[in-house]
C-alpha atoms as a PDB file:
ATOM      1  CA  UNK A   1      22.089  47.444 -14.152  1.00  0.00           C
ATOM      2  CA  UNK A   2      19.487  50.075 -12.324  1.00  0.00           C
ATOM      3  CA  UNK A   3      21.818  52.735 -12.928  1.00  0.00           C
ATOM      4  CA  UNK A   4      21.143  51.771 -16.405  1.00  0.00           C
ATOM      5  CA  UNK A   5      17.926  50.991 -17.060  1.00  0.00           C
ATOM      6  CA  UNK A   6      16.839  54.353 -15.199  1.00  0.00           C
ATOM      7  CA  UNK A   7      19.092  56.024 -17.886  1.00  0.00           C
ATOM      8  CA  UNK A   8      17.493  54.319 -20.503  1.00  0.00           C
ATOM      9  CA  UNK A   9      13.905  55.275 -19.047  1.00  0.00           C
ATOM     10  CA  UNK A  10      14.517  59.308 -18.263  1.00  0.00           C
ATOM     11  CA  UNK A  11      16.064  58.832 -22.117  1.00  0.00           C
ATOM     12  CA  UNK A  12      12.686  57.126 -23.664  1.00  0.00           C
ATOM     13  CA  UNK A  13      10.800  59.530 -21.903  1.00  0.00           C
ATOM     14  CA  UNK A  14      12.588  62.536 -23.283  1.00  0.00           C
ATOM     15  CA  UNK A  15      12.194  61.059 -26.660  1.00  0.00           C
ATOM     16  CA  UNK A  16       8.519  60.590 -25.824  1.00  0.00           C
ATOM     17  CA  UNK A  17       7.846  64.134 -25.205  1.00  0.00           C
ATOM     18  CA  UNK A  18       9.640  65.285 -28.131  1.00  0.00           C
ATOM     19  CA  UNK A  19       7.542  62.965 -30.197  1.00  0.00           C
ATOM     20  CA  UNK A  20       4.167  64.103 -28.926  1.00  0.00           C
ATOM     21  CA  UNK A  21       5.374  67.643 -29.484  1.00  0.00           C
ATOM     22  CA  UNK A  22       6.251  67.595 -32.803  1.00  0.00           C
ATOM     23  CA  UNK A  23       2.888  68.843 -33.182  1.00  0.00           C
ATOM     24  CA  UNK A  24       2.535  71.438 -30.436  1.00  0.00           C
ATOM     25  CA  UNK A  25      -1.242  72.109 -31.264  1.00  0.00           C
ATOM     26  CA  UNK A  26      -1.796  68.041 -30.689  1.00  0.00           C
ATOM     27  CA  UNK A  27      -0.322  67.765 -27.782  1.00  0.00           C
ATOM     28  CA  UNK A  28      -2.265  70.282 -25.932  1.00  0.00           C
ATOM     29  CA  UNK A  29      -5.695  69.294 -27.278  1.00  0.00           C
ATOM     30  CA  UNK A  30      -5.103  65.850 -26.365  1.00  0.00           C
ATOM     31  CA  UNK A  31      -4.469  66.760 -22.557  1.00  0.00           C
ATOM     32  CA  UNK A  32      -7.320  69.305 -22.699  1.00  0.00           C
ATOM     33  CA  UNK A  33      -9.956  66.820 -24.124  1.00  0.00           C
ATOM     34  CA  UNK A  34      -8.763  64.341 -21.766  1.00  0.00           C
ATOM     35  CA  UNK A  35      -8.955  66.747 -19.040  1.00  0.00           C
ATOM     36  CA  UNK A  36     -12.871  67.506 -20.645  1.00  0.00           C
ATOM     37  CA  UNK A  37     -13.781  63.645 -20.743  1.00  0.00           C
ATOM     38  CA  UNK A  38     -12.680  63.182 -16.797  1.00  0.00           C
ATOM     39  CA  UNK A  39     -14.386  66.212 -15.503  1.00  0.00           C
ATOM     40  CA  UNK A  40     -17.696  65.526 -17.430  1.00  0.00           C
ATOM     41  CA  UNK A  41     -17.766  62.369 -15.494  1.00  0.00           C
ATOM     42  CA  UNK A  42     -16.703  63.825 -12.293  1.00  0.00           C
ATOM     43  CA  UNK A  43     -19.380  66.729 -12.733  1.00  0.00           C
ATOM     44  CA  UNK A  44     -22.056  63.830 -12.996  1.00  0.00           C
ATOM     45  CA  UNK A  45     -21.131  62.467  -9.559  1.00  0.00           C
ATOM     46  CA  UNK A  46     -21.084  65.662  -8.349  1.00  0.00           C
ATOM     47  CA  UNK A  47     -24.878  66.405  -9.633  1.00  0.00           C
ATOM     48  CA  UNK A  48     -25.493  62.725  -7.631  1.00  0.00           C
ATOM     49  CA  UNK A  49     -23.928  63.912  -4.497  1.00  0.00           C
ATOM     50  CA  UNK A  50     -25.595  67.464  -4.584  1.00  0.00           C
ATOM     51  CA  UNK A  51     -28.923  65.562  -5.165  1.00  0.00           C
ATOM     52  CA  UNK A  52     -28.411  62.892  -2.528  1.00  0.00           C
ATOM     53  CA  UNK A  53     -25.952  64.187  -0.277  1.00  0.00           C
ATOM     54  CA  UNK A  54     -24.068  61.131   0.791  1.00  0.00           C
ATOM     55  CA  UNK A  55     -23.763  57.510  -0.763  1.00  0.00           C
ATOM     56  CA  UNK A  56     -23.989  55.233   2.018  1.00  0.00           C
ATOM     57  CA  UNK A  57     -21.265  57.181   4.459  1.00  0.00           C
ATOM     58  CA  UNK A  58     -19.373  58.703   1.264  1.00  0.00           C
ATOM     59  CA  UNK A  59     -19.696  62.273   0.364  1.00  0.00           C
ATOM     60  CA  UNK A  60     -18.396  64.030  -2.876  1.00  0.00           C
ATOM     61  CA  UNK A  61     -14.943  65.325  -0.703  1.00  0.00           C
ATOM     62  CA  UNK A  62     -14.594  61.061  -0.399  1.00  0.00           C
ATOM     63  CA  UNK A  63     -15.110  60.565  -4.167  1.00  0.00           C
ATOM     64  CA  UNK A  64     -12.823  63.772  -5.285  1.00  0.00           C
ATOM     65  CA  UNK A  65     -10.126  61.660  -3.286  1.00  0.00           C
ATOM     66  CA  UNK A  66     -10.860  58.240  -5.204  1.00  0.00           C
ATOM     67  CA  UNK A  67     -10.121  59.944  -8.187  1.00  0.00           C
ATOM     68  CA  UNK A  68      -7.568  61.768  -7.441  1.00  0.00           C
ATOM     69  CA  UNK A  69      -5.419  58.676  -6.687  1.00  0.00           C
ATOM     70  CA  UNK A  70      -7.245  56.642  -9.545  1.00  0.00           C
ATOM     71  CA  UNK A  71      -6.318  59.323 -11.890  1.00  0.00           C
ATOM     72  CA  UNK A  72      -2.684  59.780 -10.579  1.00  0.00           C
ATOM     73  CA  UNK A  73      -1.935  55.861 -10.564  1.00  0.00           C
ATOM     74  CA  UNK A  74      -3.291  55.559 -14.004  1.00  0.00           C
ATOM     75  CA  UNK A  75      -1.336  58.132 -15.728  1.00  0.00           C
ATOM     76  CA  UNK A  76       1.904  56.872 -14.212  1.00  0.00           C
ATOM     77  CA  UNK A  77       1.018  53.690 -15.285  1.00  0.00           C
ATOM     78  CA  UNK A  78      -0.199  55.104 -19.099  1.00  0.00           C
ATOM     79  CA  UNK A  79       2.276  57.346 -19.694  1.00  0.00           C
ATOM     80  CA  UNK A  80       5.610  55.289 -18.323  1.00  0.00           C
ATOM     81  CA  UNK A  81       4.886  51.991 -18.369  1.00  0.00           C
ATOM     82  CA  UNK A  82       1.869  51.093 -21.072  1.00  0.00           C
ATOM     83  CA  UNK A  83       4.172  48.872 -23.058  1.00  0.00           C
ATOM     84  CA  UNK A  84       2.832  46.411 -20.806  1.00  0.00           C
ATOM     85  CA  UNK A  85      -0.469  46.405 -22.820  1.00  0.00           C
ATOM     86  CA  UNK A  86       1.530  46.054 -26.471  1.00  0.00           C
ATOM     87  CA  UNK A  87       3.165  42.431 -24.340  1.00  0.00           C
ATOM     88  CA  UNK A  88       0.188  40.253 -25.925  1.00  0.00           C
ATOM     89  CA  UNK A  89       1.504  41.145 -29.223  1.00  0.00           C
ATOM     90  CA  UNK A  90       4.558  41.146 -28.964  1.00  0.00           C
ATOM     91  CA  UNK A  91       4.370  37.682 -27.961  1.00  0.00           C
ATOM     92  CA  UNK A  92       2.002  36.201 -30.712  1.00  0.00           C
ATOM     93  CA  UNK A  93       3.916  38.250 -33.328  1.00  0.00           C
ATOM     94  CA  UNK A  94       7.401  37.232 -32.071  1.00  0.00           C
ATOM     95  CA  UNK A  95       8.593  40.573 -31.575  1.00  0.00           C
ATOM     96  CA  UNK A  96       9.457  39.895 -28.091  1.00  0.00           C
ATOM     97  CA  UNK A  97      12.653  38.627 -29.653  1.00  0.00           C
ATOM     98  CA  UNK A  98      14.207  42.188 -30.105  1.00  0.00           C
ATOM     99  CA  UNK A  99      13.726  42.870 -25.978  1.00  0.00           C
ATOM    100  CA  UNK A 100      15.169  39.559 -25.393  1.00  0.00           C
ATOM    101  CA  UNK A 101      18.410  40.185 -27.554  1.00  0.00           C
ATOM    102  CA  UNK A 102      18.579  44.058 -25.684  1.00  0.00           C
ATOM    103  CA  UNK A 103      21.501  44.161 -23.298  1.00  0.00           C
ATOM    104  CA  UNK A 104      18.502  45.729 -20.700  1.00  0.00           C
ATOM    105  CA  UNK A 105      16.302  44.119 -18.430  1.00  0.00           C
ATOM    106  CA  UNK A 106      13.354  42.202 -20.418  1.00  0.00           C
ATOM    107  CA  UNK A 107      10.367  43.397 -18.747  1.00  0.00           C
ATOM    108  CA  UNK A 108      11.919  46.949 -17.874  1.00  0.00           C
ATOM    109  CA  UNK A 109      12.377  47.061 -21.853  1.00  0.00           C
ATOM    110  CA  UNK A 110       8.623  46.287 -22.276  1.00  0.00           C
ATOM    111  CA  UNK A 111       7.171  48.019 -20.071  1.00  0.00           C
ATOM    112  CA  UNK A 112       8.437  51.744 -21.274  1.00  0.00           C
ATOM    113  CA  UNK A 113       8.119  50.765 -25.200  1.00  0.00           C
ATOM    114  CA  UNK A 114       5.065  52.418 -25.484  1.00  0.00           C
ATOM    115  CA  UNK A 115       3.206  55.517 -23.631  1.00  0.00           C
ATOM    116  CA  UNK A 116       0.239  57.711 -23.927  1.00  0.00           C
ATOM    117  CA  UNK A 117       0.898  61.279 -23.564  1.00  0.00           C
ATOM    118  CA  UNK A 118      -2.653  62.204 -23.279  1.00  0.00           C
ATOM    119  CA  UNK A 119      -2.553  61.029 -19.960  1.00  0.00           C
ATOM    120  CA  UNK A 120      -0.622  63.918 -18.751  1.00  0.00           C
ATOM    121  CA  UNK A 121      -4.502  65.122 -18.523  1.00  0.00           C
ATOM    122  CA  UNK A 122      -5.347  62.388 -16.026  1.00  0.00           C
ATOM    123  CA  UNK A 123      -2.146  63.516 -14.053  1.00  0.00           C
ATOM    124  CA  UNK A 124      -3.504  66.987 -13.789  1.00  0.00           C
ATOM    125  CA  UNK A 125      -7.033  65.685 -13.136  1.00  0.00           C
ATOM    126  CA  UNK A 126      -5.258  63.774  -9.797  1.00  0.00           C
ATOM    127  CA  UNK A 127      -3.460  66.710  -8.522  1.00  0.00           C
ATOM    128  CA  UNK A 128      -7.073  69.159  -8.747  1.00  0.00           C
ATOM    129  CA  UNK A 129      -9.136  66.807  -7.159  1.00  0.00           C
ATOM    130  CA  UNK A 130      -6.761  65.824  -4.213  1.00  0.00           C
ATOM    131  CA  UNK A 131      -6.954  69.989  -3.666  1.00  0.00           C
ATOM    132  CA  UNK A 132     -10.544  70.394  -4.092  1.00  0.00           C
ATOM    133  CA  UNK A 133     -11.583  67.331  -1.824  1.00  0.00           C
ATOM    134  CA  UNK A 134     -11.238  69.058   1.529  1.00  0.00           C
ATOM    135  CA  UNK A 135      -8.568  66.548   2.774  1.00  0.00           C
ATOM    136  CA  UNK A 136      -5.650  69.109   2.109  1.00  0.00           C
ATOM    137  CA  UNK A 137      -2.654  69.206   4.803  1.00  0.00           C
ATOM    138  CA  UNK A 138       0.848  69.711   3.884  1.00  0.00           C
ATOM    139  CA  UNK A 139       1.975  66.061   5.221  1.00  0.00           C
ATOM    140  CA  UNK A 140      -1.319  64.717   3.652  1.00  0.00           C
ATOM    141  CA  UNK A 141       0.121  65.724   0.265  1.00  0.00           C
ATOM    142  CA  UNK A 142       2.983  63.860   0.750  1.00  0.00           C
ATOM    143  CA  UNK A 143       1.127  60.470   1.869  1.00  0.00           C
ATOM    144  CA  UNK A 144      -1.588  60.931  -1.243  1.00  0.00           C
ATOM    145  CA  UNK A 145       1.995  61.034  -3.203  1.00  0.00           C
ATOM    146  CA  UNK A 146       2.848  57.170  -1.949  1.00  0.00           C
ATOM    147  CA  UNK A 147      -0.763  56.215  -1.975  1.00  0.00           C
ATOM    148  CA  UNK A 148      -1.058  56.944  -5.565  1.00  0.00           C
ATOM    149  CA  UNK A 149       2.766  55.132  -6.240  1.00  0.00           C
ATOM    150  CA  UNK A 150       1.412  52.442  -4.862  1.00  0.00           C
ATOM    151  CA  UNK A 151      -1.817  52.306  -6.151  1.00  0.00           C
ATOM    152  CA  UNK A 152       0.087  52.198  -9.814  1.00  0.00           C
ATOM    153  CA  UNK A 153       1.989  49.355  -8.703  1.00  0.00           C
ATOM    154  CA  UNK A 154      -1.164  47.710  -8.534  1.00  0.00           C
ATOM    155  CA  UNK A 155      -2.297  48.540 -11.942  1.00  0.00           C
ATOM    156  CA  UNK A 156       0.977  47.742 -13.513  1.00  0.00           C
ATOM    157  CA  UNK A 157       0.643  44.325 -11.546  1.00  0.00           C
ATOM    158  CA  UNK A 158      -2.877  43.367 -12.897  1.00  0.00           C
ATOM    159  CA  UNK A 159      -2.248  44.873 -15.967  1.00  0.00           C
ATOM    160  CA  UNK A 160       1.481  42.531 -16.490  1.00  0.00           C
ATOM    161  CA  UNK A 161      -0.277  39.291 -15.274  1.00  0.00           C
ATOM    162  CA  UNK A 162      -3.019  39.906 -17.933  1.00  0.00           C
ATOM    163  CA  UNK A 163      -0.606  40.063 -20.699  1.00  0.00           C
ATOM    164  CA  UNK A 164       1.133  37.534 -19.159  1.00  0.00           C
ATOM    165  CA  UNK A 165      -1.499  34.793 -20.081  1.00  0.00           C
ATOM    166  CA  UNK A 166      -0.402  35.140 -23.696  1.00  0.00           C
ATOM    167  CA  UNK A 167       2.702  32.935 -22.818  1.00  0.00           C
ATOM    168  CA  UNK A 168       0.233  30.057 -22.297  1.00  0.00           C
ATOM    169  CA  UNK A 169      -3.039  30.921 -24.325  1.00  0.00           C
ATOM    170  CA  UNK A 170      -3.722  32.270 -27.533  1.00  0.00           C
ATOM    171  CA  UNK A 171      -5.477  35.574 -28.443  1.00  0.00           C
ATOM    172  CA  UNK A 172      -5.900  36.874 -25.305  1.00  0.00           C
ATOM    173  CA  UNK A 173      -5.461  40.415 -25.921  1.00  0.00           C
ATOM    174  CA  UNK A 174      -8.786  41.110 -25.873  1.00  0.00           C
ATOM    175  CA  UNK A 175     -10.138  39.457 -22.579  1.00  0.00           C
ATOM    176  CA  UNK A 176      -6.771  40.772 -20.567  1.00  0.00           C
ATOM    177  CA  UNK A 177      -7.705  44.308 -21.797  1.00  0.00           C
ATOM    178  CA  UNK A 178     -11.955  43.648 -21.275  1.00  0.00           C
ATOM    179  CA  UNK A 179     -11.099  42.434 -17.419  1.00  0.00           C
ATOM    180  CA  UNK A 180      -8.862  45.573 -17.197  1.00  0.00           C
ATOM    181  CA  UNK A 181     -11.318  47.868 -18.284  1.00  0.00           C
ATOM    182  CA  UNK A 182     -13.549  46.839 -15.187  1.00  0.00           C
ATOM    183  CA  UNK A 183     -10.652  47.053 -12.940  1.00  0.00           C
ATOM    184  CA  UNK A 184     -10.552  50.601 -13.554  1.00  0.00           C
ATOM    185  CA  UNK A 185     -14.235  50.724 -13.496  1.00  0.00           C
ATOM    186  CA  UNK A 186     -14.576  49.368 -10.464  1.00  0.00           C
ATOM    187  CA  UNK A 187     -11.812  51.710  -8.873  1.00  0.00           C
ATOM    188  CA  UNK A 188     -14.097  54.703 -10.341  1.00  0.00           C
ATOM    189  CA  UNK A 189     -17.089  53.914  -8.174  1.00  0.00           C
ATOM    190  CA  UNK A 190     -17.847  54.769  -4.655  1.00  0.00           C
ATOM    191  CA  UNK A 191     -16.430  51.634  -1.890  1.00  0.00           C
ATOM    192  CA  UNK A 192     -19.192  51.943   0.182  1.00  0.00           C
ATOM    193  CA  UNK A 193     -21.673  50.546  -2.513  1.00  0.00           C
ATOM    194  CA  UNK A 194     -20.080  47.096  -2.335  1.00  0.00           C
ATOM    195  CA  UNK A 195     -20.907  44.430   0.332  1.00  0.00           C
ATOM    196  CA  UNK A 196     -20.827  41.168   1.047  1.00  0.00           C
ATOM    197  CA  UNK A 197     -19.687  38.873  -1.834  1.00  0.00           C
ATOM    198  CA  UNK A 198     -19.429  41.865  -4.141  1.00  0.00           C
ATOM    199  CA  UNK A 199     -17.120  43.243  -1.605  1.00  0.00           C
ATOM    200  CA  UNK A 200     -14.843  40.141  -1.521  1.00  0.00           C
ATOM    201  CA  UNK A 201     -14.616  40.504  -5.593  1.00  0.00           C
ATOM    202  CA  UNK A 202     -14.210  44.256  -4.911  1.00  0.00           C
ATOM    203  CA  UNK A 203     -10.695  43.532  -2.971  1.00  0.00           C
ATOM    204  CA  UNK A 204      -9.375  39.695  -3.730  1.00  0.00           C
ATOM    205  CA  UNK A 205     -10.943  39.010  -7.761  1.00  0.00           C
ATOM    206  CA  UNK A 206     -10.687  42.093  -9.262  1.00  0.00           C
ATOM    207  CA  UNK A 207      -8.487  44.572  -6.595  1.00  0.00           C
ATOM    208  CA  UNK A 208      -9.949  47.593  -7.245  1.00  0.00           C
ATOM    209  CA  UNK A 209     -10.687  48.326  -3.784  1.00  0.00           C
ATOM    210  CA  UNK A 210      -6.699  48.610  -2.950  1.00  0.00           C
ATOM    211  CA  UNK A 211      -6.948  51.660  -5.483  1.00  0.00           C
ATOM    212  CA  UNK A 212     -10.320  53.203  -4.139  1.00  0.00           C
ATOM    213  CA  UNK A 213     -11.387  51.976  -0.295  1.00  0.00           C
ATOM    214  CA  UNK A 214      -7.874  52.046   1.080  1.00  0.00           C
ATOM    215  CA  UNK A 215      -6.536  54.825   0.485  1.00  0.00           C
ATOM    216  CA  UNK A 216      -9.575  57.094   0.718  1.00  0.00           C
ATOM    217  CA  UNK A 217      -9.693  55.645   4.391  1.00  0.00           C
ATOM    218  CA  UNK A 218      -6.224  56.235   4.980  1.00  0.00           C
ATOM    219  CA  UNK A 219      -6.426  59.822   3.829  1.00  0.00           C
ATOM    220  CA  UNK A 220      -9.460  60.772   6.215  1.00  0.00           C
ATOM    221  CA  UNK A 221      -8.481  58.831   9.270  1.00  0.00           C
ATOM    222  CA  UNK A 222      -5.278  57.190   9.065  1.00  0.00           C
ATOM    223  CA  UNK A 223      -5.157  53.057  10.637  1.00  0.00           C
ATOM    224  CA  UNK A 224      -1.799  51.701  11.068  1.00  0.00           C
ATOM    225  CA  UNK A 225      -3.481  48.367  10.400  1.00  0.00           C
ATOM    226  CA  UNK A 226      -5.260  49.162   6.939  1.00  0.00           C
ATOM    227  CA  UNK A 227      -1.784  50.871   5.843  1.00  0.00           C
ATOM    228  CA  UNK A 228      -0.128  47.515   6.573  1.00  0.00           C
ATOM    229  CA  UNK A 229      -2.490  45.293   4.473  1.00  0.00           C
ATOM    230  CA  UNK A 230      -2.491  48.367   1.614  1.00  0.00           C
ATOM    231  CA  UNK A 231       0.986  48.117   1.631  1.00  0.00           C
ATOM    232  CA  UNK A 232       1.392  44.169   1.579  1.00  0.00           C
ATOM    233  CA  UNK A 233      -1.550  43.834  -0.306  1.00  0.00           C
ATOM    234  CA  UNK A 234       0.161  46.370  -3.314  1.00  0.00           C
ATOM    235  CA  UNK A 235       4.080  44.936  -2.682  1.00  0.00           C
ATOM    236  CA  UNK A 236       2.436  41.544  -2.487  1.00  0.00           C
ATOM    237  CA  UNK A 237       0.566  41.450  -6.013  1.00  0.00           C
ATOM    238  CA  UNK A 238       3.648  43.158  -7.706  1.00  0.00           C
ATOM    239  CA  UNK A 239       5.858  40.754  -6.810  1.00  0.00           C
ATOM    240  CA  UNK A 240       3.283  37.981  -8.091  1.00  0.00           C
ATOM    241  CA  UNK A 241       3.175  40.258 -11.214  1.00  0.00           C
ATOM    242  CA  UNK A 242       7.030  39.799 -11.601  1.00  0.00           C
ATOM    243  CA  UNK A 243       6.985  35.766 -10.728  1.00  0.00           C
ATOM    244  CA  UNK A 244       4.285  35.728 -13.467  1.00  0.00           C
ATOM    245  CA  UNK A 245       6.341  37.688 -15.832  1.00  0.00           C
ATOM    246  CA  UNK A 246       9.685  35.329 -15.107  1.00  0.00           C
ATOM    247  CA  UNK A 247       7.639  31.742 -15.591  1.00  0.00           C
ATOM    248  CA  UNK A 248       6.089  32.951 -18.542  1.00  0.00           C
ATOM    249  CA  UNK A 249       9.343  34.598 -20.107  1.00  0.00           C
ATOM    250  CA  UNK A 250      10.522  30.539 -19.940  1.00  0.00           C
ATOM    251  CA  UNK A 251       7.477  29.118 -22.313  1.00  0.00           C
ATOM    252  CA  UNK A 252       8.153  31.713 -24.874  1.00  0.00           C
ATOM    253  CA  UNK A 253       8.926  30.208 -28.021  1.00  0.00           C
ATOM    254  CA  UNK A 254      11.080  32.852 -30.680  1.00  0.00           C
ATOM    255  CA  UNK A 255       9.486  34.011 -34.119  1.00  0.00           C
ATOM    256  CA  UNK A 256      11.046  34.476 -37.065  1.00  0.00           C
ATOM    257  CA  UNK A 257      11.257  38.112 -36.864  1.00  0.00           C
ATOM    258  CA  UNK A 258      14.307  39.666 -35.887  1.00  0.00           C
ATOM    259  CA  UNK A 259      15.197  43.317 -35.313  1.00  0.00           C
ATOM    260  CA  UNK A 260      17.278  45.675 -33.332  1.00  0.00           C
ATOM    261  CA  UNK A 261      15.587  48.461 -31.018  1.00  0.00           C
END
């Protein structure tokens, strides 16, 4: 069944790529102005740090590193596994049905139905700021690579148990996607600004801090014991994501659509 679904996903992929380049011209302007809109927000942090030096202990090397693995756990998330977003609808609209009736794995099915190929540009923006933060080793690479997988699994979690509410509660696209939205916000700002019960929020309410404080501390001074609780923390929520998924899957009730994909 892996062996399967991995062939289906390398297949959707291919057929995403020829899609977005039907139109060469497209394609490349929607990386580059995606590429625009995350270095015009970079470059004002950078005019912050060049004015203030440091942010409570951070410095802009520090905040080049939170968004290099924000920006590489998004775009995995965006452009492979976004279908998760489209779930809400799917469910009030019925069209969940066609998934269900697929030979592949339900939520596999979901989860790569839709993409963004724009956020190749995030990709890109992840890989230039991991090199320009001054945190550069050849190892180092390797662990921003796993830091940034898992990171994504974290997104993908929060962003599945979101949708997920719309097997129990009606029209709630909109606050799943609004509570998102400060997820990532949240992982776009520097750790050290949050304390006390902002902190707790920060890490347990709305994880952001498992996509910006962890690994940013594991990249400049590696702790056996902050690597454990990243790890379980990430594994931890994604399997929560998936036991979400499965009870909701069970109170779905079938529309009258029907359709083969």
């Amino acid at each position: 069944m892996a062996a399967k679904n991995w062939k289906l996903f390398w297949f959707i992929q291919k057929l995403n790529i020829k899609t977005a380049f039907l139109s060469k011209g497209d394609a490349f302007v929607n990386i580059l102005m995606m590429l625009v809109n995350n270095f015009s927000f970079i470059f004002m942090w950078w005019v912050i740090f060049a004015d203030k030096g440091t942010i409570k202990g951070w410095n802009f090397g520090d905040m080049a590193l939170m968004f290099a693995i924000s920006c590489m756990s998004f775009s995995l998330y965006a452009v492979f596994f976004r279908g998760t977003t489209e779930l809400p609808r799917y469910i009030e609209e019925g069209m969940l049905d066609n998934y269900l009736c697929s030979p592949q794995n339900v939520l596999f099915a979901v989860s790569t139905s839709f993409s963004t190929f724009a956020n190749w540009g995030d990709f890109l923006t992840g890989l230039l700021m991991y090199f320009v933060s001054g945190y550069v080793s050849f190892s180092g690479f390797f662990f921003f690579l796993y830091l940034s997988f898992m990171a994504f699994l974290l997104t993908y979690a929060l962003r599945l148990i979101l949708s997920t509410f719309a097997f129990y509660f009606q029209r709630t696209e909109t606050l799943g996607h609004n509570i998102f939205m400060t997820f990532l916000i949240f992982s776009n700002q520097p750790a050290s600004i949050f304390s006390g019960v902002y902190k707790v929020l920060f890490l347990c309410i709305i994880p952001a801090g498992f996509v910006s404080l962890f690994p940013v501390a594991l990249l400049k001074n590696f702790s056996l014991g902050d690597f454990l609780i990243f790890t379980a923390g990430t594994s931890g929520f994604f399997v929560l994501s998936l036991i979400f998924f499965k009870h909701g899957l069970k109170h779905y009730t079938s529309g009258n659509r029907f359709g083969i994909r």
